[in-house]
Structure formats: C-alpha cells, structure tokens
C-alpha atoms as a PDB file:
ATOM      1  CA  UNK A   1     -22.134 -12.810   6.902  1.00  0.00           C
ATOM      2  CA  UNK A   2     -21.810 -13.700   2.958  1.00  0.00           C
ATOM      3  CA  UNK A   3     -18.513 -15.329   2.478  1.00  0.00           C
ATOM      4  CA  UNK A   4     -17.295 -17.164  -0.735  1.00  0.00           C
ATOM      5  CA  UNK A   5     -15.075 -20.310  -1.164  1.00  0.00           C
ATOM      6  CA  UNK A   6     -13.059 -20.669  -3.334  1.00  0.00           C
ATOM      7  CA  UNK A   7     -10.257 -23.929  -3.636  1.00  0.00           C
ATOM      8  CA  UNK A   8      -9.508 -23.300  -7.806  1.00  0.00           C
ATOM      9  CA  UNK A   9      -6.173 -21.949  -8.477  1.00  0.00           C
ATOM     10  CA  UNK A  10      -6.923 -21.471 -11.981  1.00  0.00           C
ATOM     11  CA  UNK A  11     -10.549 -19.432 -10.791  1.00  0.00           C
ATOM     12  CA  UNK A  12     -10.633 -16.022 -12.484  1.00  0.00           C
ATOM     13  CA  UNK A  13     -10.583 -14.078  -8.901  1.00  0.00           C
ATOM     14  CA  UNK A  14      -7.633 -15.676  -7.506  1.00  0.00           C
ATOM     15  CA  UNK A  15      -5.760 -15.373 -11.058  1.00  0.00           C
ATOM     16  CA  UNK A  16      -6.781 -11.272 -11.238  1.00  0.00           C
ATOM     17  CA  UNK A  17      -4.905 -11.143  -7.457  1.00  0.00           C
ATOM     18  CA  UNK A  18      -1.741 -12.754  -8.480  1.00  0.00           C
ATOM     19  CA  UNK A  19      -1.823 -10.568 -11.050  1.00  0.00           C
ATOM     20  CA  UNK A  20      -1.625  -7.565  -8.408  1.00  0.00           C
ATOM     21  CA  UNK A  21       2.750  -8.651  -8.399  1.00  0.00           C
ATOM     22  CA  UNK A  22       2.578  -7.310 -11.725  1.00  0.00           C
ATOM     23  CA  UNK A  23       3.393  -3.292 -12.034  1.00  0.00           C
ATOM     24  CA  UNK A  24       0.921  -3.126 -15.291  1.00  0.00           C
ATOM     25  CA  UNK A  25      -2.003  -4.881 -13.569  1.00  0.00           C
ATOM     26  CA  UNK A  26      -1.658  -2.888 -10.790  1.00  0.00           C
ATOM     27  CA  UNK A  27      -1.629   0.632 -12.545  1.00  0.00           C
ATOM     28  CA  UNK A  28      -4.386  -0.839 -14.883  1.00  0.00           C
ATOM     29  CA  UNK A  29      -7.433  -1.668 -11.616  1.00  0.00           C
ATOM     30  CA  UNK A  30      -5.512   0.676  -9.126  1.00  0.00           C
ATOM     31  CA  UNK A  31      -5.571  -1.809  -6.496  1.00  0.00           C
ATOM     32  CA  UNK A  32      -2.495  -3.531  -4.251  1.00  0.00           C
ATOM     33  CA  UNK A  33      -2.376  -6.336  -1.935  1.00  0.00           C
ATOM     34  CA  UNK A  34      -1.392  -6.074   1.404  1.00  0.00           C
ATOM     35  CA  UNK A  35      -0.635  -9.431   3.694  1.00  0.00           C
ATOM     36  CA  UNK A  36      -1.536 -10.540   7.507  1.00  0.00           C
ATOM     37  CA  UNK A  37      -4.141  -9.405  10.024  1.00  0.00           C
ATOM     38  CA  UNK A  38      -2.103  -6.495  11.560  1.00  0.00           C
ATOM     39  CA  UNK A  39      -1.231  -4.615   8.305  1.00  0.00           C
ATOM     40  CA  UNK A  40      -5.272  -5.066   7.852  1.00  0.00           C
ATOM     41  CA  UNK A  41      -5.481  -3.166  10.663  1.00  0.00           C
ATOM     42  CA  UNK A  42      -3.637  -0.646  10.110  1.00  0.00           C
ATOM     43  CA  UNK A  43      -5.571   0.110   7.736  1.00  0.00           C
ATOM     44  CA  UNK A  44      -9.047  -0.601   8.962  1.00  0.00           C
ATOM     45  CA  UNK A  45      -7.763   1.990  11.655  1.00  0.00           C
ATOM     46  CA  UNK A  46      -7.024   4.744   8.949  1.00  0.00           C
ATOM     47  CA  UNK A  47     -10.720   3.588   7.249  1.00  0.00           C
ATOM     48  CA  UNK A  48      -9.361   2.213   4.554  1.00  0.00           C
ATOM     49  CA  UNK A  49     -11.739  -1.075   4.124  1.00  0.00           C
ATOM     50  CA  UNK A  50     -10.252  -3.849   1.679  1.00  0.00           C
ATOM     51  CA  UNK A  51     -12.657  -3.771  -1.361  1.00  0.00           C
ATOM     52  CA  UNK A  52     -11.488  -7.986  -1.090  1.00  0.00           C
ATOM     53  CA  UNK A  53     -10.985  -9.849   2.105  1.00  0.00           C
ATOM     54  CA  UNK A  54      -8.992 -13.335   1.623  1.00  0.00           C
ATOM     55  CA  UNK A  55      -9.025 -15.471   4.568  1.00  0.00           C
ATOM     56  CA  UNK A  56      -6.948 -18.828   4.492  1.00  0.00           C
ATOM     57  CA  UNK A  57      -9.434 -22.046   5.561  1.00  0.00           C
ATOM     58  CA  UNK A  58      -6.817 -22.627   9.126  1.00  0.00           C
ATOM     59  CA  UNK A  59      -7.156 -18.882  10.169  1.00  0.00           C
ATOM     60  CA  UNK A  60      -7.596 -18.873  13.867  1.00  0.00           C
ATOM     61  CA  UNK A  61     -10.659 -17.062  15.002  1.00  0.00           C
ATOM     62  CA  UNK A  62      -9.717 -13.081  15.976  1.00  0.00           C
ATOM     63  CA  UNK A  63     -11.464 -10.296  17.071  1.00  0.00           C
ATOM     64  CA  UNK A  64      -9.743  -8.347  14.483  1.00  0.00           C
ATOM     65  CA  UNK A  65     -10.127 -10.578  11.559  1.00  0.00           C
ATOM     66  CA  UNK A  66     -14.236 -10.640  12.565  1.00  0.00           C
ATOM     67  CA  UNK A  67     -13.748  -6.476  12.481  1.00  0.00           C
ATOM     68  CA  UNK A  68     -11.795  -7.022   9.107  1.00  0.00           C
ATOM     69  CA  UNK A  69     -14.771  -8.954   7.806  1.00  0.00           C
ATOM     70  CA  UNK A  70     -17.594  -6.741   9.052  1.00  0.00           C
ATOM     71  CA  UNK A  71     -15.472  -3.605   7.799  1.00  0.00           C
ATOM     72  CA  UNK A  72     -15.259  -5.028   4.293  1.00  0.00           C
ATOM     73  CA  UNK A  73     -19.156  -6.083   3.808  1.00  0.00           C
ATOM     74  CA  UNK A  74     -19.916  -3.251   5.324  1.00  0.00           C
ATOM     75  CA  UNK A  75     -17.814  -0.798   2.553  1.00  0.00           C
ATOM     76  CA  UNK A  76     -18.855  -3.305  -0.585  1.00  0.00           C
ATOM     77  CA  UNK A  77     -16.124  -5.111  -0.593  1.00  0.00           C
ATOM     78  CA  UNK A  78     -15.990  -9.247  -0.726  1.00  0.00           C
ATOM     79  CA  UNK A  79     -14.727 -11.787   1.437  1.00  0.00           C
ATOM     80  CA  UNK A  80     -13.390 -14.739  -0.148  1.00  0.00           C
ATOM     81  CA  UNK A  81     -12.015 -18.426   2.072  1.00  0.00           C
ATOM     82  CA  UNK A  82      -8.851 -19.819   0.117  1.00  0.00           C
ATOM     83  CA  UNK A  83      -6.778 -22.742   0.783  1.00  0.00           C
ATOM     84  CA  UNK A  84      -3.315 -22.485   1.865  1.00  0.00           C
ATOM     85  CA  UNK A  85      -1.642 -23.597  -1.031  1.00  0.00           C
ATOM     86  CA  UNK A  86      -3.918 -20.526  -2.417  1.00  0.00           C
ATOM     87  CA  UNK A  87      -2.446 -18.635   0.038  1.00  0.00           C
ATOM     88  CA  UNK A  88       1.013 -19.826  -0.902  1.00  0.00           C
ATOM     89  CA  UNK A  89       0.383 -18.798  -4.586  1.00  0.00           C
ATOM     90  CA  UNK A  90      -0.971 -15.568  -3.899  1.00  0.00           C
ATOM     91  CA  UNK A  91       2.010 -14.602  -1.295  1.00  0.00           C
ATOM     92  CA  UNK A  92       4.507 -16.780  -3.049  1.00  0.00           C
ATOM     93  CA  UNK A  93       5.767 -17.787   0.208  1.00  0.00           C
ATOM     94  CA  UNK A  94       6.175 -21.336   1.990  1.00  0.00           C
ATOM     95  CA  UNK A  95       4.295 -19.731   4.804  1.00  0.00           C
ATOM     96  CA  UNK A  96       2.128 -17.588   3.502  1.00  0.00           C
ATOM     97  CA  UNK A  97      -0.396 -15.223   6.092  1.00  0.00           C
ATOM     98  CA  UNK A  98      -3.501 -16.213   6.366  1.00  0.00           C
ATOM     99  CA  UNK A  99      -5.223 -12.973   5.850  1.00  0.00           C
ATOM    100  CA  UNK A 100      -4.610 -11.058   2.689  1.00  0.00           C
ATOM    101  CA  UNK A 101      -6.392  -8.240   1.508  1.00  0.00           C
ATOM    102  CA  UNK A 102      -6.527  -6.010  -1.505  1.00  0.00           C
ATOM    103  CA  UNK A 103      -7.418  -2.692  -1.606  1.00  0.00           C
ATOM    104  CA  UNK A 104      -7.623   0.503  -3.496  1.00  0.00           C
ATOM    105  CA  UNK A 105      -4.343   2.945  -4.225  1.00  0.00           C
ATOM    106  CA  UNK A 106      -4.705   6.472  -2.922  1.00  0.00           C
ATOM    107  CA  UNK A 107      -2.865   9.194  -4.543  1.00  0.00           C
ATOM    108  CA  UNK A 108      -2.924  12.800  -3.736  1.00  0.00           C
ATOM    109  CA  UNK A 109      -2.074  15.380  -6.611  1.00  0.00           C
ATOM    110  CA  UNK A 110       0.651  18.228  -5.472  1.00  0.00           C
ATOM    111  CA  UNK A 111      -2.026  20.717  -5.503  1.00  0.00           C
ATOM    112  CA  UNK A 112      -3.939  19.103  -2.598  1.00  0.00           C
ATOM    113  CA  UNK A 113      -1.055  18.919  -0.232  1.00  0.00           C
ATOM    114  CA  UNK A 114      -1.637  21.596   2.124  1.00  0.00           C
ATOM    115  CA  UNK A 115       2.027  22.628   3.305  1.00  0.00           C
ATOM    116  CA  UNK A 116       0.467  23.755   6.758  1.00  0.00           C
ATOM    117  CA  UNK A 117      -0.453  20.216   7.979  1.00  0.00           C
ATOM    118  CA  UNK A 118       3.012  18.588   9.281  1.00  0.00           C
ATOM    119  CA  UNK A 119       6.063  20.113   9.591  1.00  0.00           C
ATOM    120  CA  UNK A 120       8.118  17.911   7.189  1.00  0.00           C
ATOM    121  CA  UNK A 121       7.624  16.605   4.220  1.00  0.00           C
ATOM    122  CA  UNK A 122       9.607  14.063   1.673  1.00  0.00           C
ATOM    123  CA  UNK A 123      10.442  13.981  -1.733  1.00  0.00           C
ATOM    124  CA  UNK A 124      12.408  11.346  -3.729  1.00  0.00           C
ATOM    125  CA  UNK A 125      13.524  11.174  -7.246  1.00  0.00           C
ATOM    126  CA  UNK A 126      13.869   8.107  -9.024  1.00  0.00           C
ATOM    127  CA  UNK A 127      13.658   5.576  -6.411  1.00  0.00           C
ATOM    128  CA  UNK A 128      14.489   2.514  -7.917  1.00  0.00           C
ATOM    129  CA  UNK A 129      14.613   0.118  -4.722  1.00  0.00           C
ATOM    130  CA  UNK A 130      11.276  -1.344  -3.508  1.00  0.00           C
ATOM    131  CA  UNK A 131      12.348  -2.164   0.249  1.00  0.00           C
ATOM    132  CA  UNK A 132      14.430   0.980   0.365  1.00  0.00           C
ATOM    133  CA  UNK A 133      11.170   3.200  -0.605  1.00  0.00           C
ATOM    134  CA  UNK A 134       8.670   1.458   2.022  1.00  0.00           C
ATOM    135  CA  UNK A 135      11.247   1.976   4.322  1.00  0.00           C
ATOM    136  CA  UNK A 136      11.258   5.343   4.067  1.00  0.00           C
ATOM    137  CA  UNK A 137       7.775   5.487   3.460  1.00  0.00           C
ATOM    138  CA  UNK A 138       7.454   3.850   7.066  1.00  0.00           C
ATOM    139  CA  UNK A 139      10.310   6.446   8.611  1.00  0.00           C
ATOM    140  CA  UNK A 140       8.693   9.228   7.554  1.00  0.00           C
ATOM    141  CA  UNK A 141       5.695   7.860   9.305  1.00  0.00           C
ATOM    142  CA  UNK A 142       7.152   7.656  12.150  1.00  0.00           C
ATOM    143  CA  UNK A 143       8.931  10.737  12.669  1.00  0.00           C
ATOM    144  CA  UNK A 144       5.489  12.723  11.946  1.00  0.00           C
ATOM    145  CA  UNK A 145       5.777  13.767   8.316  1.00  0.00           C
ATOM    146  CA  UNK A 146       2.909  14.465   5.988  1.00  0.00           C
ATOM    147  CA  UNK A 147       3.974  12.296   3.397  1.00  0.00           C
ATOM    148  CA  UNK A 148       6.384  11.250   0.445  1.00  0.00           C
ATOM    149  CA  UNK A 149       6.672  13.066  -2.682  1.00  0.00           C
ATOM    150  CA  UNK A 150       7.382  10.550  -5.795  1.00  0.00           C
ATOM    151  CA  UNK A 151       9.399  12.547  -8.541  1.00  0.00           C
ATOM    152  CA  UNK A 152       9.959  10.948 -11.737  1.00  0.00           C
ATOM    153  CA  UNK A 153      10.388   7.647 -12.549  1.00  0.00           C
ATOM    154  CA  UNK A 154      10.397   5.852  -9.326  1.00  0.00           C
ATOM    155  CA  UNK A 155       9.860   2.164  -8.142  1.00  0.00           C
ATOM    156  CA  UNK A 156       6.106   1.389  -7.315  1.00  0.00           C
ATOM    157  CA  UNK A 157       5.080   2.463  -3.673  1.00  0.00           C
ATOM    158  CA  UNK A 158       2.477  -0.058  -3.808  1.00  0.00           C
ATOM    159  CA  UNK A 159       4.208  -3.297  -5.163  1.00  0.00           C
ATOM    160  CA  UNK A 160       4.501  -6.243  -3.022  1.00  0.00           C
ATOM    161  CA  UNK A 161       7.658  -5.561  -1.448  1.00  0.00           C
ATOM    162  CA  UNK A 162       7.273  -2.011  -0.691  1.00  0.00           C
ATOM    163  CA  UNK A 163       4.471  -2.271   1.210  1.00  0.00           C
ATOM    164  CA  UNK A 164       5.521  -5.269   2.965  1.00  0.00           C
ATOM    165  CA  UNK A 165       8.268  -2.493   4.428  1.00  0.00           C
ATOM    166  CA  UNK A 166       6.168   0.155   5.116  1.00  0.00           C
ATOM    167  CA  UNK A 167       4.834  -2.118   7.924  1.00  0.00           C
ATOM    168  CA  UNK A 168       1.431  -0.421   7.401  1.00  0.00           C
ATOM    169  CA  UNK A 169       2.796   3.211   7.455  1.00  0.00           C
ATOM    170  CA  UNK A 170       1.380   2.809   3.067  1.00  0.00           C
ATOM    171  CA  UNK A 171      -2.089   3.882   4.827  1.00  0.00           C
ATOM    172  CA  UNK A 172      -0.976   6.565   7.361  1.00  0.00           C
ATOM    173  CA  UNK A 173       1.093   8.728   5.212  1.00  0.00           C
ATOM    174  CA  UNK A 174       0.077  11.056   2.058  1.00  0.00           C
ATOM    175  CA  UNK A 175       1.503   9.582  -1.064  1.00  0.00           C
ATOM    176  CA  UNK A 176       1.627  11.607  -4.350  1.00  0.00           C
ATOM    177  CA  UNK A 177       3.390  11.607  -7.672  1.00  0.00           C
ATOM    178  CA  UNK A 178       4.861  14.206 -10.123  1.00  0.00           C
ATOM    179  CA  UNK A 179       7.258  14.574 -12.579  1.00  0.00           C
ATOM    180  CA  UNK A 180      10.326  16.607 -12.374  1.00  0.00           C
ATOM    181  CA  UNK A 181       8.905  19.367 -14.347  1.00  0.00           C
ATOM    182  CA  UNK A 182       5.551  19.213 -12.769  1.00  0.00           C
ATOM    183  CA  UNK A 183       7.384  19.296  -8.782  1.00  0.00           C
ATOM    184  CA  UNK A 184       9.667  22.420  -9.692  1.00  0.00           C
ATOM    185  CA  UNK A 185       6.864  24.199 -10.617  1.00  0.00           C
ATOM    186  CA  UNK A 186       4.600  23.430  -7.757  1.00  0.00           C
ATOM    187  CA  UNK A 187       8.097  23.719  -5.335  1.00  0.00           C
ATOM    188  CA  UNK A 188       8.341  27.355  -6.417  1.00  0.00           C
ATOM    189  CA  UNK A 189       5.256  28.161  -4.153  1.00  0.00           C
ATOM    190  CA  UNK A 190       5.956  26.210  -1.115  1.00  0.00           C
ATOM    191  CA  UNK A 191       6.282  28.365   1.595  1.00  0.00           C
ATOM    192  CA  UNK A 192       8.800  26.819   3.923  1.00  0.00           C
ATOM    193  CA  UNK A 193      12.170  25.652   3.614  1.00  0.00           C
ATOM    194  CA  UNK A 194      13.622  23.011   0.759  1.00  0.00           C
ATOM    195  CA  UNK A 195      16.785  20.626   1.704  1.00  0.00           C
ATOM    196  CA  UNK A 196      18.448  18.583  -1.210  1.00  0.00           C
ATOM    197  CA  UNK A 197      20.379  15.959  -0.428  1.00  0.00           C
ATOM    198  CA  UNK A 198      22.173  13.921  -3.342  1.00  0.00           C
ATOM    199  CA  UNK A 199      24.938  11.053  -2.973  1.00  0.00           C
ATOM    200  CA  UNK A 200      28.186  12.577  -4.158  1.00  0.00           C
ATOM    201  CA  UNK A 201      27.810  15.665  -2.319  1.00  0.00           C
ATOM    202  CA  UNK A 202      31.180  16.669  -0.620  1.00  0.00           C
ATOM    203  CA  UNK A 203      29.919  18.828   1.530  1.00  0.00           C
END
C-alpha cells in the first residue's frame, strides 16, 4: 500500500489543504475537507472515496481506517502520514482527528432533481449561518428528504463548519444551487405542493 510522509508544514500539499478553510480555494479545485474516521465513513458508505487520505503518525490501527485507505488507492486518490502538529494546523484545533480527508464537492443542477424520489424536499434562501445550514442539512437527512435547495447567496455547504454539523448527512443528501430567478422558474413545474415559511410571518 503506497503511502507518503510528509512532516513539512510549509510542503506545497499540506499548504493547498489549509487552503480548503478558504471559500475561494474551495470554489476554485471543488474540493472540501471533512475530519475523523466516522465522517470517512459515511462517506465511503455512500461511495464517495477521498481523492486525499491524511492519516496522523499516532492513529490507532482500525478496520475502517485500513477500508478508508484501500477505498482511496483504489479510486486514485493519495494517502498522505502527517504529524500531529500537522494535524493541528490543518484542523486548527488543540486536538485535532487523526484522520482527515478531502474530497470532491457534488452538486446537482435543478433540472436533475427528479421530484418523484422522496417525498420532501428543502429549499433555503440566503443562508448566512454555517452551523445553522449543516444542521439542517443533517435534519433533512434524517427525516428522509431528498435534499436541500441553495437559493441565492447562501453560506458555503461545504466549508469547515458546515460540514462538521452535518455529521456526515453532506454525503447522503442531494445538494444543489440556484439563484432566485433560476428556482422560480424551475418551481413553476414542480408537481407537488410548495410551503414558504419566512420569520416575521404573523400567521
């Protein structure tokens, strides 16, 4: 099994997945990182392979972490052996996991979303908290809908923080994007049922 060390915090791979906090490096390669074992996966069980597997120099031996490994070879992707204060960098955390992996963001256009496949569905406009939109993301996961609709300018459902809250639910659930103009338009052929909610509503 190839596997690469690497103990440089200034080394060129480590400084391009830092960069993954950063909105604008994230749109720019269309990948996200995701921390710890079990958000891994999660994902590994949707078949969504990291295309980079970072494992800290103390992680304990785990059946799942050798499936993480043979998942990610297997798909392309690259394993890579930090140190913890890599770790710590990366996660900017005092304890930091010792599994992180990054992987590649999946959006679905409107026009893909096939109404027909769950019986609810979410849309949000203008989202602007991170933790309050993986949260949701992860509710709306759990109570069997097809996925969250992002209208307009909203926060990024694959920063850091959001997908820290979506406890994994970032893989399970269709995620797609539109702006106001472009969801009104697609919204006037859906067949079912549409319920607005808004915060000063009186009734």
């Amino acid at each position: 099994m190839t596997e690469r060390l690497i103990t440089s915090l200034t080394n060129d791979t480590i400084k391009a997945v830092r960069a993954l906090h950063m909105r604008k490096e994230r749109e720019a390669t269309g990948r996200f990182l995701a921390e710890g074992l079990k958000f891994i996966g999660e994902a590994l069980d949707q078949g969504r392979a990291p295309v980079m597997l970072l494992v800290g120099q103390d992680a304990r031996p785990h059946p799942l972490l050798d499936r993480a490994k043979a998942e990610t070879l297997k798909s392309g992707g690259q394993i890579i052996v930090v140190t913890h204060a890599i770790l710590e960098k990366i996660s900017r955390r005092d304890n930091p996991q010792t599994v992180l992996g990054v992987f590649e963001q999946v959006y679905t256009p409107l026009e893909a979303i096939q109404p027909d496949a769950k019986p609810c569905w979410v849309a949000l406009e203008q989202v602007r908290d991170p933790g309050n939109l993986g949260t949701i993301i992860r509710t709306a996961d759990s109570a069997g809908c097809g996925g969250v609709i992002l209208i307009g300018d909203c926060v990024d459902p694959f920063s850091v923080e959001a997908v820290r809250a979506t406890m994994g639910s970032v893989f399970a659930v269709t995620i797609s994007k539109a702006s106001r103009e472009e969801f009104l338009a697609w919204r006037a052929s859906w067949p079912g049922s549409v319920i607005g909610t808004r915060l000063d509503a009186t009734q």
